[in-house]
C-alpha atoms as a PDB file:
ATOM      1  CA  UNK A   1     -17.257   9.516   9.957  1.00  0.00           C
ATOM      2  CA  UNK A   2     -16.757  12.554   8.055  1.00  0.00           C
ATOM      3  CA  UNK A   3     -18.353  12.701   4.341  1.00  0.00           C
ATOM      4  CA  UNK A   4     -15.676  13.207   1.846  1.00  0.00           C
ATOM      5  CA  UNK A   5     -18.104  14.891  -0.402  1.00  0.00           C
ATOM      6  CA  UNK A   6     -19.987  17.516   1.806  1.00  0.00           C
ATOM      7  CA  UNK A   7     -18.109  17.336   4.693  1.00  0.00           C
ATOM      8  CA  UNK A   8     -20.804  16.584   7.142  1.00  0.00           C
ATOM      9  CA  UNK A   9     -20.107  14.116  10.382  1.00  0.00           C
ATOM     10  CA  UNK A  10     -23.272  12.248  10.745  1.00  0.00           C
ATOM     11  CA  UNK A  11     -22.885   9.736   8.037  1.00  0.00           C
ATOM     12  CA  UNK A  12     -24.501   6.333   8.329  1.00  0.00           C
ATOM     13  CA  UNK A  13     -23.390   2.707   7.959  1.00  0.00           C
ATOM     14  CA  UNK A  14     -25.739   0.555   6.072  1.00  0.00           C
ATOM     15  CA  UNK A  15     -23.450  -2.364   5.358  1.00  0.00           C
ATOM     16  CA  UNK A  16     -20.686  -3.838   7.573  1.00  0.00           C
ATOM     17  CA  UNK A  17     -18.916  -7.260   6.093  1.00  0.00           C
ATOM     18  CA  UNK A  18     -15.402  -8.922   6.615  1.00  0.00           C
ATOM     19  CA  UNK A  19     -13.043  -8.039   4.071  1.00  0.00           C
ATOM     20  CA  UNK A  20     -12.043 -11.640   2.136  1.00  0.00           C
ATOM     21  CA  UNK A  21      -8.788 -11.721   4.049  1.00  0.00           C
ATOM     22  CA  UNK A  22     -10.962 -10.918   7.390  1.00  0.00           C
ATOM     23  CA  UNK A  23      -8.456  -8.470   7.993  1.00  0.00           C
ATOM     24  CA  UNK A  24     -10.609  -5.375   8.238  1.00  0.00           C
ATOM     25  CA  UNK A  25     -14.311  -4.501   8.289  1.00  0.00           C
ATOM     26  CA  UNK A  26     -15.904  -3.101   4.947  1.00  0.00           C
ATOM     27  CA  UNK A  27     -18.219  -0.428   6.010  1.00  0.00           C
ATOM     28  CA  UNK A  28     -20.721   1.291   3.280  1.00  0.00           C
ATOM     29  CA  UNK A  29     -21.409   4.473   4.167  1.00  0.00           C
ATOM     30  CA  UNK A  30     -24.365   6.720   3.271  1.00  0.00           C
ATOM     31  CA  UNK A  31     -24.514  10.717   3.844  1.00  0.00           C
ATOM     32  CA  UNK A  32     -28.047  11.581   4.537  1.00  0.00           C
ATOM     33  CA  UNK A  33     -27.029  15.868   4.103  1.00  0.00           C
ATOM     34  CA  UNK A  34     -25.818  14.885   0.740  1.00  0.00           C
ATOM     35  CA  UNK A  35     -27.216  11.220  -0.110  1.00  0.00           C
ATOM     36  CA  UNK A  36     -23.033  10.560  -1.129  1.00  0.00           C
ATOM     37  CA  UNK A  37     -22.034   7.018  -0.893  1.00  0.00           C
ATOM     38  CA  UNK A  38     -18.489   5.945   0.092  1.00  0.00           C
ATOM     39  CA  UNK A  39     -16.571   2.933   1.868  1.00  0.00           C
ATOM     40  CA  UNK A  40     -14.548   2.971   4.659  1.00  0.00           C
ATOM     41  CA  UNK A  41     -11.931   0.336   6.498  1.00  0.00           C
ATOM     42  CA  UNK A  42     -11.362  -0.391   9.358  1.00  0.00           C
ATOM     43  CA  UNK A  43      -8.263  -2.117  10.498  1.00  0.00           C
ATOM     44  CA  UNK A  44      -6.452  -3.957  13.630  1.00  0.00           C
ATOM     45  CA  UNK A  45      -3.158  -1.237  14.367  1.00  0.00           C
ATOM     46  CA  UNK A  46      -0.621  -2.814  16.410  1.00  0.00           C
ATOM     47  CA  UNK A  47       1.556  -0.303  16.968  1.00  0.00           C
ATOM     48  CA  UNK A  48       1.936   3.074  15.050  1.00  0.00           C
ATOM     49  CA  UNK A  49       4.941   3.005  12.585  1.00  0.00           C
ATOM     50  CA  UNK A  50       7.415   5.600  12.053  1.00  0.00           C
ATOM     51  CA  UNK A  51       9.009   5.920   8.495  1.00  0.00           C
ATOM     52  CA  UNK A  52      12.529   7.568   8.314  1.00  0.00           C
ATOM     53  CA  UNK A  53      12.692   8.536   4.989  1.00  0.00           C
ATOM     54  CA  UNK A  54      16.055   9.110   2.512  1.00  0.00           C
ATOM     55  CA  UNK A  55      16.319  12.823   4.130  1.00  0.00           C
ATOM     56  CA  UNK A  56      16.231  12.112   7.614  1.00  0.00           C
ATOM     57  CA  UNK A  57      12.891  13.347   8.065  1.00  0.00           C
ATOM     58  CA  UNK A  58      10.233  10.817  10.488  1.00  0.00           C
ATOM     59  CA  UNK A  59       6.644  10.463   9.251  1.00  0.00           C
ATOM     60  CA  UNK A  60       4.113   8.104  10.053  1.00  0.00           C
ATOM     61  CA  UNK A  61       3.545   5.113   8.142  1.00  0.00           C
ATOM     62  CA  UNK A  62       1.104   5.600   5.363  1.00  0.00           C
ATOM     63  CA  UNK A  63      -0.804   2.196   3.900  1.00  0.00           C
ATOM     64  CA  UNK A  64      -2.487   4.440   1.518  1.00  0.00           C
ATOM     65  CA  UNK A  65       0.309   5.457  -0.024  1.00  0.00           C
ATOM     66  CA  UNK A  66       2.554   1.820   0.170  1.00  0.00           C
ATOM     67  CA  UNK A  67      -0.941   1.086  -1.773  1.00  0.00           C
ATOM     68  CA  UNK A  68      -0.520   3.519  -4.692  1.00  0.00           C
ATOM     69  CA  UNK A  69       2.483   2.877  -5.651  1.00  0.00           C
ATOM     70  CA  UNK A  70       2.167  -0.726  -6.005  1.00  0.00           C
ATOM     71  CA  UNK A  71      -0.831  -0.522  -7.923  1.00  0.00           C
ATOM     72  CA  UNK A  72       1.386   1.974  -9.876  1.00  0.00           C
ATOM     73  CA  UNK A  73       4.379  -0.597 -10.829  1.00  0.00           C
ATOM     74  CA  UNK A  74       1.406  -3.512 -11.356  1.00  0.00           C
ATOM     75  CA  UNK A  75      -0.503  -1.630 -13.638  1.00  0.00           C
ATOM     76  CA  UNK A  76      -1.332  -3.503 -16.759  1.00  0.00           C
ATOM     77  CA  UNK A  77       0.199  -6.830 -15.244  1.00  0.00           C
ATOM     78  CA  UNK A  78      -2.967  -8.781 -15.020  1.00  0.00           C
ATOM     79  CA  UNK A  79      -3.192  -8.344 -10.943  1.00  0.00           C
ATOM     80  CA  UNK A  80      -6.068  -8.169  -9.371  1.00  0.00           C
ATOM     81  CA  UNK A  81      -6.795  -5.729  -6.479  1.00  0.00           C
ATOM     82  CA  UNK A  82      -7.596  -8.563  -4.008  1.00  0.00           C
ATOM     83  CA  UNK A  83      -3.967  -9.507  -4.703  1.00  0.00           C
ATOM     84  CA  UNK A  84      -2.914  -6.202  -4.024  1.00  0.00           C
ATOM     85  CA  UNK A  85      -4.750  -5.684  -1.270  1.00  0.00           C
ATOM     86  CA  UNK A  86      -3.618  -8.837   0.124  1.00  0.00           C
ATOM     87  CA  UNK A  87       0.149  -7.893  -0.527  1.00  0.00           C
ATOM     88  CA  UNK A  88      -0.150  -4.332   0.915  1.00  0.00           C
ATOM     89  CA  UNK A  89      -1.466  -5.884   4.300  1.00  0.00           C
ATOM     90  CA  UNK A  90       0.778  -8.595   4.358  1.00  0.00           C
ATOM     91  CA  UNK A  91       3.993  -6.036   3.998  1.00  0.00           C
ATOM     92  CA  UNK A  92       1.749  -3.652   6.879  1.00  0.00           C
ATOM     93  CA  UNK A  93       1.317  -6.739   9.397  1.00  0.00           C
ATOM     94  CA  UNK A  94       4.791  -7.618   8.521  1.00  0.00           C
ATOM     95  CA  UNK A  95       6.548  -4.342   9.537  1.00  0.00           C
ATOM     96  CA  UNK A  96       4.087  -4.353  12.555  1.00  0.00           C
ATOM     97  CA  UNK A  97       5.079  -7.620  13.566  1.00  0.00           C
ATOM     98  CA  UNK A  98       8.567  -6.960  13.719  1.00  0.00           C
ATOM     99  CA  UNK A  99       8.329  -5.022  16.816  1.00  0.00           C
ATOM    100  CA  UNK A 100      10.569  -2.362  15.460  1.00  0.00           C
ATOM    101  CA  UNK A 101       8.387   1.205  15.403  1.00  0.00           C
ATOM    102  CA  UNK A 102      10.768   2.612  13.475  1.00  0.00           C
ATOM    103  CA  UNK A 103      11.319   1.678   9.650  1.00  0.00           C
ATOM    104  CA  UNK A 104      13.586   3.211   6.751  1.00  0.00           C
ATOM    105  CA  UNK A 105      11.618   3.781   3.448  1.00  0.00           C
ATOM    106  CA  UNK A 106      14.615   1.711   2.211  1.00  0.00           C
ATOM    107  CA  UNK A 107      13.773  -1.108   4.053  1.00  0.00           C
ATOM    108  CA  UNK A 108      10.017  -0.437   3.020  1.00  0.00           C
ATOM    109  CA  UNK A 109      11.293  -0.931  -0.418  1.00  0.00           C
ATOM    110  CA  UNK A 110      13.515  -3.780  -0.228  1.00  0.00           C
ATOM    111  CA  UNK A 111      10.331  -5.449   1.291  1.00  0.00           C
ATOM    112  CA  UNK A 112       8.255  -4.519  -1.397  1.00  0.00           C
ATOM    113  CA  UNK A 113      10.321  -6.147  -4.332  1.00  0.00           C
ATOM    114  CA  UNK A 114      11.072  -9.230  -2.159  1.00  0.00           C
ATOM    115  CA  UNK A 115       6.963 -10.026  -2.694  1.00  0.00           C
ATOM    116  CA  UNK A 116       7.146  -8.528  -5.665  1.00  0.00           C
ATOM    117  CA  UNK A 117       9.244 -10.391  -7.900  1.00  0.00           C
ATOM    118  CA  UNK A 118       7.557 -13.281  -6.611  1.00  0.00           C
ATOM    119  CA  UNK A 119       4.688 -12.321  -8.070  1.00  0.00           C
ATOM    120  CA  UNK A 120       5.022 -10.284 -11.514  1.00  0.00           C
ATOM    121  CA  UNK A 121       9.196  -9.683 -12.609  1.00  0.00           C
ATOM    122  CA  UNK A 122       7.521  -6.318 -14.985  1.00  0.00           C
ATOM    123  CA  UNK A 123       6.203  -5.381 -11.879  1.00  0.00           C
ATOM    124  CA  UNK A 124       9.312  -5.916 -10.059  1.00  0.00           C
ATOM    125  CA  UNK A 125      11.524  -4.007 -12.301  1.00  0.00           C
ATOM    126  CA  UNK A 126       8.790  -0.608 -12.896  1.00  0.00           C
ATOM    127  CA  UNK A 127       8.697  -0.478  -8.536  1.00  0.00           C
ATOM    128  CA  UNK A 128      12.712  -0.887  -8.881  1.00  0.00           C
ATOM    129  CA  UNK A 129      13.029   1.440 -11.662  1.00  0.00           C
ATOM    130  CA  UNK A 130      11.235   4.114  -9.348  1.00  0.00           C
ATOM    131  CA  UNK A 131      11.983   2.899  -6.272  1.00  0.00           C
ATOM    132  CA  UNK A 132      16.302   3.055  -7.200  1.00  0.00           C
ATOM    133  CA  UNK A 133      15.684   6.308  -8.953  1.00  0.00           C
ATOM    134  CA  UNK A 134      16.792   4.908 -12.709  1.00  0.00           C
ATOM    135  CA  UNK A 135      18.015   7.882 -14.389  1.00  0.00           C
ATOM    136  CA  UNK A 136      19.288   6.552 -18.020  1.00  0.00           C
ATOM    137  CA  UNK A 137      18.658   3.282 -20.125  1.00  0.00           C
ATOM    138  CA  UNK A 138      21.917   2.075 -18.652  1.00  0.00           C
ATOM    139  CA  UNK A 139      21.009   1.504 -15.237  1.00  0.00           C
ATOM    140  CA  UNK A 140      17.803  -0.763 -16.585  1.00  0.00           C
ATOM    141  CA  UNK A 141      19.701  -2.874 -18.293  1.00  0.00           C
ATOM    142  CA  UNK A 142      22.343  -3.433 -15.535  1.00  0.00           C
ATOM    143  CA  UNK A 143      19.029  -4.155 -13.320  1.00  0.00           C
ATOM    144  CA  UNK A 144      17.260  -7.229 -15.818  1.00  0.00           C
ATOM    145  CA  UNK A 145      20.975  -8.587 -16.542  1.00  0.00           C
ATOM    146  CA  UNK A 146      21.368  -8.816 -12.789  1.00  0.00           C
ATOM    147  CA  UNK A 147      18.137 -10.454 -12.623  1.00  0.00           C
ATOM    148  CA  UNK A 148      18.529 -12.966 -15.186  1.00  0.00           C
ATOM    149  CA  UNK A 149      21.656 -14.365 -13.513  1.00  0.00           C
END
């Protein structure tokens, strides 16, 4: 494993445990060039996923980045990052369960605020707000009033 600090490949493990959802292995990681700590994941991949995104364009499926931007719209909601951990691998094992290896971001989305307003509604509306592109005050207000009703 590379070092994200010096760049170096012959970093060393010195502590291997079960994430708490046991799925994926917490590895601690130790650079002996640099002494730099990090952790590393490992995970079970099914089956790589292809995102077709609002363009057209295909890219792989990117957890990392499903993972920022729910921590983004949860911010300041009280939710812990076992919960959001737990919610960004359910959504991954979902979408690699489905046997489909192809995925639109919109669907991606639509997934995402299904969970989510099941768990936090300010949540739900600040990934909506970004996720449906809200451009004026307007289209928030349409979006609560809908989900009030």
């Amino acid at each position: 494993m590379k070092c994200p600090f010096c760049g170096k490949t012959n970093t060393q493990v010195k502590d291997s445990r079960d994430t708490v959802d046991e799925n994926a292995i917490r590895r601690r990681r130790e650079c002996p060039d640099c002494g730099g700590r990090f952790t590393t994941y490992e995970r079970i991949e099914l089956q790589e996923l292809i995102v077709i995104k609002k363009n057209g364009e295909r890219v792989p499926f990117d957890r990392e980045k499903l993972l920022r931007s729910i921590t983004l719209a949860v911010s300041k909601c009280g939710i812990s990052s076992f919960e959001i951990e737990k919610l960004v691998e359910g959504i991954r094992r979902e979408l690699e369960n489905s046997g489909v290896v192809e995925i639109t971001s919109k669907d991606i989305g639509e997934k995402v605020m299904e969970k989510l307003i099941g768990i936090n509604k300010v949540a739900y509306i600040r990934f909506a707000s970004v996720y449906k592109d809200f451009k004026e005050v307007k289209d928030f207000e349409e979006f609560v009033s809908m989900i009030k009703s």
